[in-house]
C-alpha atoms as a PDB file:
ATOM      1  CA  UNK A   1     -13.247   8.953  44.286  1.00  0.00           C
ATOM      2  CA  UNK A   2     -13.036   6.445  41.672  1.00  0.00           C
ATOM      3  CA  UNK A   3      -9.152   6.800  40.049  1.00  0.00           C
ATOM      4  CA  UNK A   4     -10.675   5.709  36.518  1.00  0.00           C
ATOM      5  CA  UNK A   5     -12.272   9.929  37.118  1.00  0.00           C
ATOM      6  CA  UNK A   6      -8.587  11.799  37.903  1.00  0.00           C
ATOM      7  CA  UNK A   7      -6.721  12.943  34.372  1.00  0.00           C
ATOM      8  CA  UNK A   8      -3.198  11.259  34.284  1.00  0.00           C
ATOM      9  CA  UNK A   9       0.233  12.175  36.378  1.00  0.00           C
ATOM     10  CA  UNK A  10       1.544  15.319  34.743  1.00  0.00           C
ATOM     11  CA  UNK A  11       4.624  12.738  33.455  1.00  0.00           C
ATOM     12  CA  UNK A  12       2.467  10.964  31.468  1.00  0.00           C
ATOM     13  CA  UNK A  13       1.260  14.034  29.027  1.00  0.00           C
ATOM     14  CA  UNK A  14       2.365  15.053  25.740  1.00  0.00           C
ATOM     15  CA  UNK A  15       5.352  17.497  26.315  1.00  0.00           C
ATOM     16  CA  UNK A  16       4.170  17.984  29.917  1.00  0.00           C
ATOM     17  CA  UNK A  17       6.758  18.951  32.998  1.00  0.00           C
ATOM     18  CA  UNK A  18       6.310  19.074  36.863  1.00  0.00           C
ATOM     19  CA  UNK A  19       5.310  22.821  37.516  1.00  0.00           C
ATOM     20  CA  UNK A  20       6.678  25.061  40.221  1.00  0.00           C
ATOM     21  CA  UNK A  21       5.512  26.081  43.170  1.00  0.00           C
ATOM     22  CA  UNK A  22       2.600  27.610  43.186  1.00  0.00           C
ATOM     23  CA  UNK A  23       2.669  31.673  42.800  1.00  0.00           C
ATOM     24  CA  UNK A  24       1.035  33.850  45.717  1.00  0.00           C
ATOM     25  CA  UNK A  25      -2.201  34.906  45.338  1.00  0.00           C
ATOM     26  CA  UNK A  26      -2.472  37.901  43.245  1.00  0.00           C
ATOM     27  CA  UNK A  27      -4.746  41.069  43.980  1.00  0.00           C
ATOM     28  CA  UNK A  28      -7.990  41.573  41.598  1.00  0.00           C
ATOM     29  CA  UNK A  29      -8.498  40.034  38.241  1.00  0.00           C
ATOM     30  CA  UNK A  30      -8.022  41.175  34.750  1.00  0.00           C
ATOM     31  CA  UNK A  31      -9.996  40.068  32.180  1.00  0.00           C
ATOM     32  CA  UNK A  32      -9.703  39.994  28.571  1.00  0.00           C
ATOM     33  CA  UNK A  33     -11.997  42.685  26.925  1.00  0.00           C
ATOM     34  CA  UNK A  34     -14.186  42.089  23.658  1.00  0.00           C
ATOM     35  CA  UNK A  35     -14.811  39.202  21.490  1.00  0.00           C
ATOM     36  CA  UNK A  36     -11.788  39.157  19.924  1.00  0.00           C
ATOM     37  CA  UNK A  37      -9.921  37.633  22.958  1.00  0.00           C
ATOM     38  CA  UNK A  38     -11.613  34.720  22.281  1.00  0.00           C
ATOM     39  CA  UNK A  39     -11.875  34.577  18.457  1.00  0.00           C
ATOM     40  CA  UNK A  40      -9.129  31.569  18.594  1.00  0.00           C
ATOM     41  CA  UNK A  41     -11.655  29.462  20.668  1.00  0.00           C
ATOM     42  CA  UNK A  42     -13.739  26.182  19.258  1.00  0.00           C
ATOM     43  CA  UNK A  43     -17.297  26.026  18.773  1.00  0.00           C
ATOM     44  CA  UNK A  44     -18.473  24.321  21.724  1.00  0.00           C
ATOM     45  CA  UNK A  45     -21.468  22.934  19.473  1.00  0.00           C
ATOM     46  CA  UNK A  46     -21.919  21.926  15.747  1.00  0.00           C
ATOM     47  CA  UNK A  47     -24.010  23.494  14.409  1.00  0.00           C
ATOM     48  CA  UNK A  48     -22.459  26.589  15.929  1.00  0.00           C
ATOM     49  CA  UNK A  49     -24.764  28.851  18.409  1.00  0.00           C
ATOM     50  CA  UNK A  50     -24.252  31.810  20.847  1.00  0.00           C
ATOM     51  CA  UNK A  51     -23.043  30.737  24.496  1.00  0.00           C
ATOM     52  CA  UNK A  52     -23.411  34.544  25.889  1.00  0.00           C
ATOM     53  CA  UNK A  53     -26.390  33.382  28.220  1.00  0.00           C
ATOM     54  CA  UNK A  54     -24.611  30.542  29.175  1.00  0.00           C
ATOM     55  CA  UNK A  55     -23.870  30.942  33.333  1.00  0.00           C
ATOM     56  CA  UNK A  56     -21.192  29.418  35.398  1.00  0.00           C
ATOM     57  CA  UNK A  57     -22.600  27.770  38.723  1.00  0.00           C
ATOM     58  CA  UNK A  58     -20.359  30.578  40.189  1.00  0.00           C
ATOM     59  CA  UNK A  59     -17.906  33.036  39.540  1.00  0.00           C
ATOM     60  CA  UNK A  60     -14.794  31.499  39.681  1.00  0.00           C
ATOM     61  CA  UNK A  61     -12.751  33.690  37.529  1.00  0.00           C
ATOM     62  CA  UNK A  62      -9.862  34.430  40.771  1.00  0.00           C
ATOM     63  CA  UNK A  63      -9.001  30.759  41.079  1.00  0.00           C
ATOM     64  CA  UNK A  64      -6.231  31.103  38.683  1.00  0.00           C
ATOM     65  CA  UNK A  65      -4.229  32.817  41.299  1.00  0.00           C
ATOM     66  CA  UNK A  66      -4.666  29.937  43.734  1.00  0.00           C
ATOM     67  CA  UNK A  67      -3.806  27.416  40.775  1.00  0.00           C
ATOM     68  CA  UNK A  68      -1.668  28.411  38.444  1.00  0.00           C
ATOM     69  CA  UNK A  69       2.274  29.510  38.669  1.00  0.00           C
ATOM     70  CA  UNK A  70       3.482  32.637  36.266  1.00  0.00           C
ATOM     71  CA  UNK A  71       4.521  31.108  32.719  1.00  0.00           C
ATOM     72  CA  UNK A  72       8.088  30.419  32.125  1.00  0.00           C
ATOM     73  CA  UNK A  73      10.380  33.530  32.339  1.00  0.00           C
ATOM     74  CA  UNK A  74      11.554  34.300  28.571  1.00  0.00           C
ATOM     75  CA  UNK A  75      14.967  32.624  27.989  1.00  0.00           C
ATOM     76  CA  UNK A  76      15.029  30.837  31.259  1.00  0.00           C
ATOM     77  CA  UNK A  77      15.737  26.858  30.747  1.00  0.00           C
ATOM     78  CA  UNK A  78      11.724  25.941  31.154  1.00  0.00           C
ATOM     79  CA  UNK A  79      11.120  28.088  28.839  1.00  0.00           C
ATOM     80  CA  UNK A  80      14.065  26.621  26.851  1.00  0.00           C
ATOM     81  CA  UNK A  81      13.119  23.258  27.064  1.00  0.00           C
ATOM     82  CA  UNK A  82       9.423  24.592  25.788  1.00  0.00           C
ATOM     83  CA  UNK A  83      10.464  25.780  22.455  1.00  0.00           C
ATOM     84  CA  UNK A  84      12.449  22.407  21.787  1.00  0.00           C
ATOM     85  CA  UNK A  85       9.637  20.432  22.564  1.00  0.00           C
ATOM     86  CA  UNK A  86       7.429  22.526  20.597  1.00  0.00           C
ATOM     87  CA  UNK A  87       9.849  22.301  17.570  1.00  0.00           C
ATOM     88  CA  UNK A  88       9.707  18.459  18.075  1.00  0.00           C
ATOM     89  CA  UNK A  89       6.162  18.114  18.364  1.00  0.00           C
ATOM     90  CA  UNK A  90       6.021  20.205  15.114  1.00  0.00           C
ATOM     91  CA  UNK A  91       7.264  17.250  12.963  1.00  0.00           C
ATOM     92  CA  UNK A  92       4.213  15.640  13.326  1.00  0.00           C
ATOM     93  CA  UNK A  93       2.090  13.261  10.114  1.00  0.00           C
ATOM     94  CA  UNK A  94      -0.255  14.758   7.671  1.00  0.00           C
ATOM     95  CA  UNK A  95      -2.991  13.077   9.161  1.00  0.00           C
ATOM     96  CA  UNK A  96      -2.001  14.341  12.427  1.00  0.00           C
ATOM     97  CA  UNK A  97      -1.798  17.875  11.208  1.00  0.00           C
ATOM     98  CA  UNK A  98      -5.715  17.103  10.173  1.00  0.00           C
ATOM     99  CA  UNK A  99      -6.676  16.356  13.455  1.00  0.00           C
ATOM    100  CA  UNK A 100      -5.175  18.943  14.764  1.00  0.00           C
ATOM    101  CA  UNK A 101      -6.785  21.013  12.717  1.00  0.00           C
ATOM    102  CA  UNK A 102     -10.535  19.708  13.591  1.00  0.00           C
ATOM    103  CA  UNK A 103      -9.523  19.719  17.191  1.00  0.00           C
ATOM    104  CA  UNK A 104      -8.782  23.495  16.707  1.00  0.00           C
ATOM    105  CA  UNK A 105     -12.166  24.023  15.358  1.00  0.00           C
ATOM    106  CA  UNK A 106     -14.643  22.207  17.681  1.00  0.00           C
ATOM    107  CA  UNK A 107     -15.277  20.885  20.853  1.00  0.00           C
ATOM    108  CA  UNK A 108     -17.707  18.170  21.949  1.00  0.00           C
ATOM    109  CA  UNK A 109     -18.333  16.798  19.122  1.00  0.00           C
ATOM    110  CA  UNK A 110     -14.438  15.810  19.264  1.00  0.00           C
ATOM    111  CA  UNK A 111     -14.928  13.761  22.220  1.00  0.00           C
ATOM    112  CA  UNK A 112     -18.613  11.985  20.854  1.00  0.00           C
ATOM    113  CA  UNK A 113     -16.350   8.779  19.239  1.00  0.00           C
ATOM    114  CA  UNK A 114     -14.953   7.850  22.530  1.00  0.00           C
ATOM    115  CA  UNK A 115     -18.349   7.712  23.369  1.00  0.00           C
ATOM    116  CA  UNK A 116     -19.916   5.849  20.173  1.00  0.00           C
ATOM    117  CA  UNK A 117     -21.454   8.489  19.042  1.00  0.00           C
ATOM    118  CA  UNK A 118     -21.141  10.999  16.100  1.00  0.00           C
ATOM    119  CA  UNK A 119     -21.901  14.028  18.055  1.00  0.00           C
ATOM    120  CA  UNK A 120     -23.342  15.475  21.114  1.00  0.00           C
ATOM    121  CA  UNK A 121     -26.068  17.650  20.149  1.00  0.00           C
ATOM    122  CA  UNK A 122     -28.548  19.879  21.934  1.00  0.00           C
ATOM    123  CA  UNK A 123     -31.743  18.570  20.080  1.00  0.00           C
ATOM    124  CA  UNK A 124     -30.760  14.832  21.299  1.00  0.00           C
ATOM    125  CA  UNK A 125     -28.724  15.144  24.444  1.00  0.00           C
ATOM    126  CA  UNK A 126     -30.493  18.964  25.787  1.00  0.00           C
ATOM    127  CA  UNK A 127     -29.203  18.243  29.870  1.00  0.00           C
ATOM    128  CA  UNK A 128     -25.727  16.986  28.728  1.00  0.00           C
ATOM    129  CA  UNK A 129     -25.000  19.868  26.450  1.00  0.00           C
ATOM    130  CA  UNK A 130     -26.466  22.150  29.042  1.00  0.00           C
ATOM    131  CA  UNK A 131     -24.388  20.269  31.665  1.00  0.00           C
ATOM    132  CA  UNK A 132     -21.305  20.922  29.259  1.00  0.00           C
ATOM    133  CA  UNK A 133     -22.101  24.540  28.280  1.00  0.00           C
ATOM    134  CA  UNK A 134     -22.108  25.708  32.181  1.00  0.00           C
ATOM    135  CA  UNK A 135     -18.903  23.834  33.099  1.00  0.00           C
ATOM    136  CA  UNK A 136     -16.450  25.103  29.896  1.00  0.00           C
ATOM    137  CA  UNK A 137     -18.378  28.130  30.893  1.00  0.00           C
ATOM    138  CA  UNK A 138     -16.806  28.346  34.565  1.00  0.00           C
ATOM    139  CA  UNK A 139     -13.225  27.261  32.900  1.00  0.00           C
ATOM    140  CA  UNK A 140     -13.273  29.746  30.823  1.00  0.00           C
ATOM    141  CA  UNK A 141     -13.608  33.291  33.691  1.00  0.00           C
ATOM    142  CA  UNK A 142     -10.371  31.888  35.344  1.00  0.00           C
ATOM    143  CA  UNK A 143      -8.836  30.850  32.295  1.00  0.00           C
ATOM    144  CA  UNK A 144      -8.990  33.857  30.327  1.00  0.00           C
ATOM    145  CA  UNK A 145      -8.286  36.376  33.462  1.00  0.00           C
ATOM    146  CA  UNK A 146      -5.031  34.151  33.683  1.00  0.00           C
ATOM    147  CA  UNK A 147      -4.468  35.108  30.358  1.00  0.00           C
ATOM    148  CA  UNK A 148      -4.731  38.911  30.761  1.00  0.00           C
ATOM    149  CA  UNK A 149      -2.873  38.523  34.426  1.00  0.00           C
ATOM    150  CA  UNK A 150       0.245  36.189  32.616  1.00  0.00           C
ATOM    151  CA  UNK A 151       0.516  38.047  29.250  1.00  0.00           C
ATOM    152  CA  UNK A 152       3.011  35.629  27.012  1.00  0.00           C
ATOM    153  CA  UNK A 153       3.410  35.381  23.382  1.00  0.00           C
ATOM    154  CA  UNK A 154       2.362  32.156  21.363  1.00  0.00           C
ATOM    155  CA  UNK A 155       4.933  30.037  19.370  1.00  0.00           C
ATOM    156  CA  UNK A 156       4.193  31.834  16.415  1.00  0.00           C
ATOM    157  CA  UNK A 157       5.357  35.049  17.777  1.00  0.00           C
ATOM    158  CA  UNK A 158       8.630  34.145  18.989  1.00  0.00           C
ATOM    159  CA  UNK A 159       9.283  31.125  16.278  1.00  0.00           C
ATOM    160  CA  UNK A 160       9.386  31.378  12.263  1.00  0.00           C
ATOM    161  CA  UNK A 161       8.435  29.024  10.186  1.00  0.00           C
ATOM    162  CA  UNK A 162       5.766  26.785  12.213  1.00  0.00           C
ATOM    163  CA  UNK A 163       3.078  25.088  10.907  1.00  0.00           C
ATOM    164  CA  UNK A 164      -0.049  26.823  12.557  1.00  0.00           C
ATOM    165  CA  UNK A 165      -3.216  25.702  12.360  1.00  0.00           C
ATOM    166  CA  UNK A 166      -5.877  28.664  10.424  1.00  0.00           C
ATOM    167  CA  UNK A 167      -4.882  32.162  10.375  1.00  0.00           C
ATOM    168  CA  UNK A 168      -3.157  33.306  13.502  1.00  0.00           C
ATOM    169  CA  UNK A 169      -3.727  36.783  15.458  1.00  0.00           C
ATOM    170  CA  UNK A 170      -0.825  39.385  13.770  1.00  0.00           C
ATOM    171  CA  UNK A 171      -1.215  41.514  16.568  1.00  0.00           C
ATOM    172  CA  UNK A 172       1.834  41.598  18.536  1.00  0.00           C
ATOM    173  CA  UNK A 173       0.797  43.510  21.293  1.00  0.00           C
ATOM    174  CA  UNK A 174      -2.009  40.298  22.040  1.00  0.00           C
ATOM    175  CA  UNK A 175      -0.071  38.148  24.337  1.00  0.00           C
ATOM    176  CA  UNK A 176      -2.541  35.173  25.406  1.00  0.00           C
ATOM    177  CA  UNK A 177      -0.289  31.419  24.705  1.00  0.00           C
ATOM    178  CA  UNK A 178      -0.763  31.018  29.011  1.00  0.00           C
ATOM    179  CA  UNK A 179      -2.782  29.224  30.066  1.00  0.00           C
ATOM    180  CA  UNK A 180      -3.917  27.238  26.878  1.00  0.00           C
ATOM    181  CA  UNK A 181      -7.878  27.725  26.706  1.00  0.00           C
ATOM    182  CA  UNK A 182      -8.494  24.617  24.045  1.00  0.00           C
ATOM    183  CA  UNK A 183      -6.721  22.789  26.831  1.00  0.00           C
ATOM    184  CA  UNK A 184      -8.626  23.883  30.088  1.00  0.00           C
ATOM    185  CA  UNK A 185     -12.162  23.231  27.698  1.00  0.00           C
ATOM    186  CA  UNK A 186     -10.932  19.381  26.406  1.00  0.00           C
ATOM    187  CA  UNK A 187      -9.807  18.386  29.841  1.00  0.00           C
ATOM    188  CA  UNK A 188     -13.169  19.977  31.490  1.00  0.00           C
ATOM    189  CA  UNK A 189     -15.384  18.266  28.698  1.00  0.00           C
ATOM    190  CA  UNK A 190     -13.503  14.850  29.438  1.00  0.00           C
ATOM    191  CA  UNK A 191     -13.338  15.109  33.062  1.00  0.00           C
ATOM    192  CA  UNK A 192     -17.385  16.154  33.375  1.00  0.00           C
ATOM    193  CA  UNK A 193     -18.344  13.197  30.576  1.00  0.00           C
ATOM    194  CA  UNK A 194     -16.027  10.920  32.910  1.00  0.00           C
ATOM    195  CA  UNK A 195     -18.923  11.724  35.500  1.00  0.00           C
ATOM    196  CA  UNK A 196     -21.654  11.180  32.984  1.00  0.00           C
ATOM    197  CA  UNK A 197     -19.978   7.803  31.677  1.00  0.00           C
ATOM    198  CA  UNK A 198     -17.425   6.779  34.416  1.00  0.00           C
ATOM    199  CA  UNK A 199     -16.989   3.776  32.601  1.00  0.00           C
ATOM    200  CA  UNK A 200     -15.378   5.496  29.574  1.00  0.00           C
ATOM    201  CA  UNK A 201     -13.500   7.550  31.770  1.00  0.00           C
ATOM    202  CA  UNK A 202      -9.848   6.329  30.791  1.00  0.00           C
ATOM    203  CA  UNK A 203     -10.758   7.141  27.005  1.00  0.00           C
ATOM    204  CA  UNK A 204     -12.075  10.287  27.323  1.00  0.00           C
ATOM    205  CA  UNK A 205      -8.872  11.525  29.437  1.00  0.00           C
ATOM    206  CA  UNK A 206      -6.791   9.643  26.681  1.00  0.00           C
ATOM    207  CA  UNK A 207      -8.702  12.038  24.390  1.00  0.00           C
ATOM    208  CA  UNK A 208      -8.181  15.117  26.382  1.00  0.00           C
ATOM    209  CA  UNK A 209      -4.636  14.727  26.559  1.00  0.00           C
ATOM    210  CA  UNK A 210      -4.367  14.552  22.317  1.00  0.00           C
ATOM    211  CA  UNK A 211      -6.959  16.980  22.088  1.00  0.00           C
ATOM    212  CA  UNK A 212      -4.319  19.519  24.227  1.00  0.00           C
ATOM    213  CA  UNK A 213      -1.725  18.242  22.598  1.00  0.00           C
ATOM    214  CA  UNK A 214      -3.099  19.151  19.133  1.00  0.00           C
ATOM    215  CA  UNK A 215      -2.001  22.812  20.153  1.00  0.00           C
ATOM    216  CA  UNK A 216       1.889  22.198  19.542  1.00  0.00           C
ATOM    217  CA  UNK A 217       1.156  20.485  16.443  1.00  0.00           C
ATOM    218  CA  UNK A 218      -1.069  23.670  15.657  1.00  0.00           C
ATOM    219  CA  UNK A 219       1.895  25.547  17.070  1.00  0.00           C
ATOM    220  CA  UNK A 220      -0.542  27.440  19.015  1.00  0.00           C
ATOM    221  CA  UNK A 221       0.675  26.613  22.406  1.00  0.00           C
ATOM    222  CA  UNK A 222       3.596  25.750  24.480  1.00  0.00           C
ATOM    223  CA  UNK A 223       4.174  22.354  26.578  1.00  0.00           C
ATOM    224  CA  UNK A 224       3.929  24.780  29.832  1.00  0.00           C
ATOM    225  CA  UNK A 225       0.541  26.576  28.269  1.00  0.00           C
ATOM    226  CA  UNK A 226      -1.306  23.084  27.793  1.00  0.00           C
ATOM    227  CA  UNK A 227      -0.298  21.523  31.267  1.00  0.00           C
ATOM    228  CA  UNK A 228      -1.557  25.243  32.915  1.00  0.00           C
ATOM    229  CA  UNK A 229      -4.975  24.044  31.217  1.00  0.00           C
ATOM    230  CA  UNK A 230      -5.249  20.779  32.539  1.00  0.00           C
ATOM    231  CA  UNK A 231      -4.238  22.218  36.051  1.00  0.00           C
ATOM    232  CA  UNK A 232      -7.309  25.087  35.368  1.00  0.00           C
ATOM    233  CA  UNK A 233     -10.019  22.706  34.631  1.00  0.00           C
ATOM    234  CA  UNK A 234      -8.972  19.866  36.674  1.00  0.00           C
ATOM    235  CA  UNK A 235      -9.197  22.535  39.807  1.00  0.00           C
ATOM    236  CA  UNK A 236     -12.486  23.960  38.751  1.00  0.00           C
ATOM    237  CA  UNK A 237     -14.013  20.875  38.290  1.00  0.00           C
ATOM    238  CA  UNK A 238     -12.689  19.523  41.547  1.00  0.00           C
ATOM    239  CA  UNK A 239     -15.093  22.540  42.779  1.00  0.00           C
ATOM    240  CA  UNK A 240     -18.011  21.697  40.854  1.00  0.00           C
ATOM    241  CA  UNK A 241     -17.987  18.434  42.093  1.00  0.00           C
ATOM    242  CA  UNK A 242     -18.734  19.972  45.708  1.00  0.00           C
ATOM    243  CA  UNK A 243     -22.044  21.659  44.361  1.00  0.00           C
ATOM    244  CA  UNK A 244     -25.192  19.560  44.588  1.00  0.00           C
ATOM    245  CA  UNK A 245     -26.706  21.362  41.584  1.00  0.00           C
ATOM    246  CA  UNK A 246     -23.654  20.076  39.299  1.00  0.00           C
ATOM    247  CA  UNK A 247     -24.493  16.877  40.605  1.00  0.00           C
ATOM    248  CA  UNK A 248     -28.103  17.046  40.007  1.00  0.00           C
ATOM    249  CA  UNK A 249     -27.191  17.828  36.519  1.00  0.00           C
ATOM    250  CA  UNK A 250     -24.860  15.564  36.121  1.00  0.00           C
ATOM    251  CA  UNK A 251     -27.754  12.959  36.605  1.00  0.00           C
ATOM    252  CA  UNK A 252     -29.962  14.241  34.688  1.00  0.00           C
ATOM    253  CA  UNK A 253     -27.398  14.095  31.569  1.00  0.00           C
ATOM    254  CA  UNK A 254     -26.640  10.452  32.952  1.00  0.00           C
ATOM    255  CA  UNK A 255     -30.025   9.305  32.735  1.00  0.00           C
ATOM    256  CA  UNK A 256     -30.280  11.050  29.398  1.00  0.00           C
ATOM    257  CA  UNK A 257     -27.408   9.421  27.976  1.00  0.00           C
ATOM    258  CA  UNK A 258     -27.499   6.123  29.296  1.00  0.00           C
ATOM    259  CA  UNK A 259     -29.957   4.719  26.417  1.00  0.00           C
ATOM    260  CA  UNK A 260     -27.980   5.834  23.654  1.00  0.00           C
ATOM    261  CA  UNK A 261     -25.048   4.119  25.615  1.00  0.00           C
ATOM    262  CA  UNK A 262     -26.908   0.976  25.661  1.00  0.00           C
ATOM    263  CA  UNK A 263     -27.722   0.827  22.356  1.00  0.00           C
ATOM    264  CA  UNK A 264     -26.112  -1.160  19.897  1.00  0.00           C
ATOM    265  CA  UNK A 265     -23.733   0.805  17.451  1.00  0.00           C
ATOM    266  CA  UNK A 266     -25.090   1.219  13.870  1.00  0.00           C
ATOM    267  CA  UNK A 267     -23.928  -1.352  11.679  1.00  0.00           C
ATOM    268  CA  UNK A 268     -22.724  -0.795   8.296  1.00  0.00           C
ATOM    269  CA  UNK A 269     -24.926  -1.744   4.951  1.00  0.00           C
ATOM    270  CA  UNK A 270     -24.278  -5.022   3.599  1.00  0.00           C
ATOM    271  CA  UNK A 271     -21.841  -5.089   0.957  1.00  0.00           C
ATOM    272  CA  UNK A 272     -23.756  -6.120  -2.083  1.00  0.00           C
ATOM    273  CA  UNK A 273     -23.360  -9.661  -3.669  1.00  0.00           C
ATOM    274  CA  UNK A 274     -21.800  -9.843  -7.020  1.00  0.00           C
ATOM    275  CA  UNK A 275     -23.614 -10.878  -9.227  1.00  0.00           C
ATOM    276  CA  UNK A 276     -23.516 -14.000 -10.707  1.00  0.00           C
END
């Protein structure tokens, strides 16, 4: 498999740390009930539409447990070393805090630049976004029945006085910082358009790593929370690319995509002349 298609060593993310061994498989799956689990995820789309018909190319929602170790224990030095470098990645520009923001709020269209584009839209690109909507939706079972399996409390809950990006959940009881889900959807986006457009494949994993990182500067997430997201949707989509159907899509989106790669990019208007 072409390297350019892999997301980057673990040492070379944002905040990220070499996990532990991997936990034993745990018995049944929990999921998170209602819509308000995930009322803290992006629009996938802009405009915004519903994604509750949207089907996975198979249930997937146990592979956490073969995946993903338990969060840090409370007070133990990983999870030490997570609150500094949350704190640290806290001091970040105003600009920064305005990406972070945007990244918060939506999805593909945050990776369309790396592509030359200004968004990926179902009325122009219908088989990508398709292609798109089914992958982030088989990220999402595992991701969010890790959540309810590995209950632990977001920055915010255990820190005062972090910048947090819109209005956080003030539920206490609502434990779901592991894994991070804006991380296992940015690193699934990248990693499928890296299939789509291999040759902007070290770009769009550049982008996937800020995009994840955009949760401690949202002080959202832990470093442990975003590098359990990149684990999720590097594994599940390590299993899609076994499926012929995901690769028949993936060529379809390819072939749709490929003009408007080809295509020059739009030039700006000519600055008028003064005049004389």
């Amino acid at each position: 498999m072409d390297a350019r298609l892999m997301p980057p060593p673990l040492s070379a993310l944002p905040g990220a740390r070499r996990p532990a061994a991997f936990a034993a498989c745990l018995a049944g799956c929990l999921l998170l009930a209602g819509a308000a689990a995930r009322a803290a995820s992006p629009e996938w789309e802009s405009p915004p539409v519903s994604h509750k018909d949207v089907q996975p190319y198979f249930n997937a929602r146990d592979l956490y447990a073969r995946v993903l170790p338990p969060p840090p224990a409370p007070d133990s030095a990983t999870d030490r070393d997570d609150l500094a470098a949350l704190q640290a990645r806290q001091q970040a520009t105003a600009e920064r805090r305005e990406q972070a923001a945007a990244d918060a709020k939506w999805l593909y269209d945050r990776f369309a630049p790396v592509l030359g584009l200004q968004a990926l839209r179902r009325d122009s690109l219908p088989a990508l976004v398709q292609l798109l909507n089914r992958s982030v939706r088989q990220v999402s079972g595992p991701a969010f029945a890790a959540k309810a399996a590995y209950p632990r409390a977001r920055p915010y809950q255990r820190m005062a006085d972090l910048h947090v990006c819109g209005k956080p959940d003030t539920d206490g009881t609502r434990r779901t910082s592991y894994p991070s889900g804006h991380a296992a959807y940015g690193w699934t986006v990248a990693l499928v358009l890296a299939r789509v457009a291999p040759e902007h494949a070290p770009a769009l994993l550049a982008r996937a790593a800020r995009y994840a990182d955009s949760r401690l500067v949202c002080g959202m997430h832990f470093p442990s929370d975003i590098e359990a997201g990149r684990q999720m949707a590097t594994a599940v989509v390590a299993q899609l690319d076994g499926l012929a159907e995901f690769q028949h899509d993936v060529e379809r989106a390819r072939a749709e995509l490929a003009p408007l790669l080809a295509a020059p990019p739009l030039s700006p208007p000519p600055t008028p002349r003064n005049p004389q």
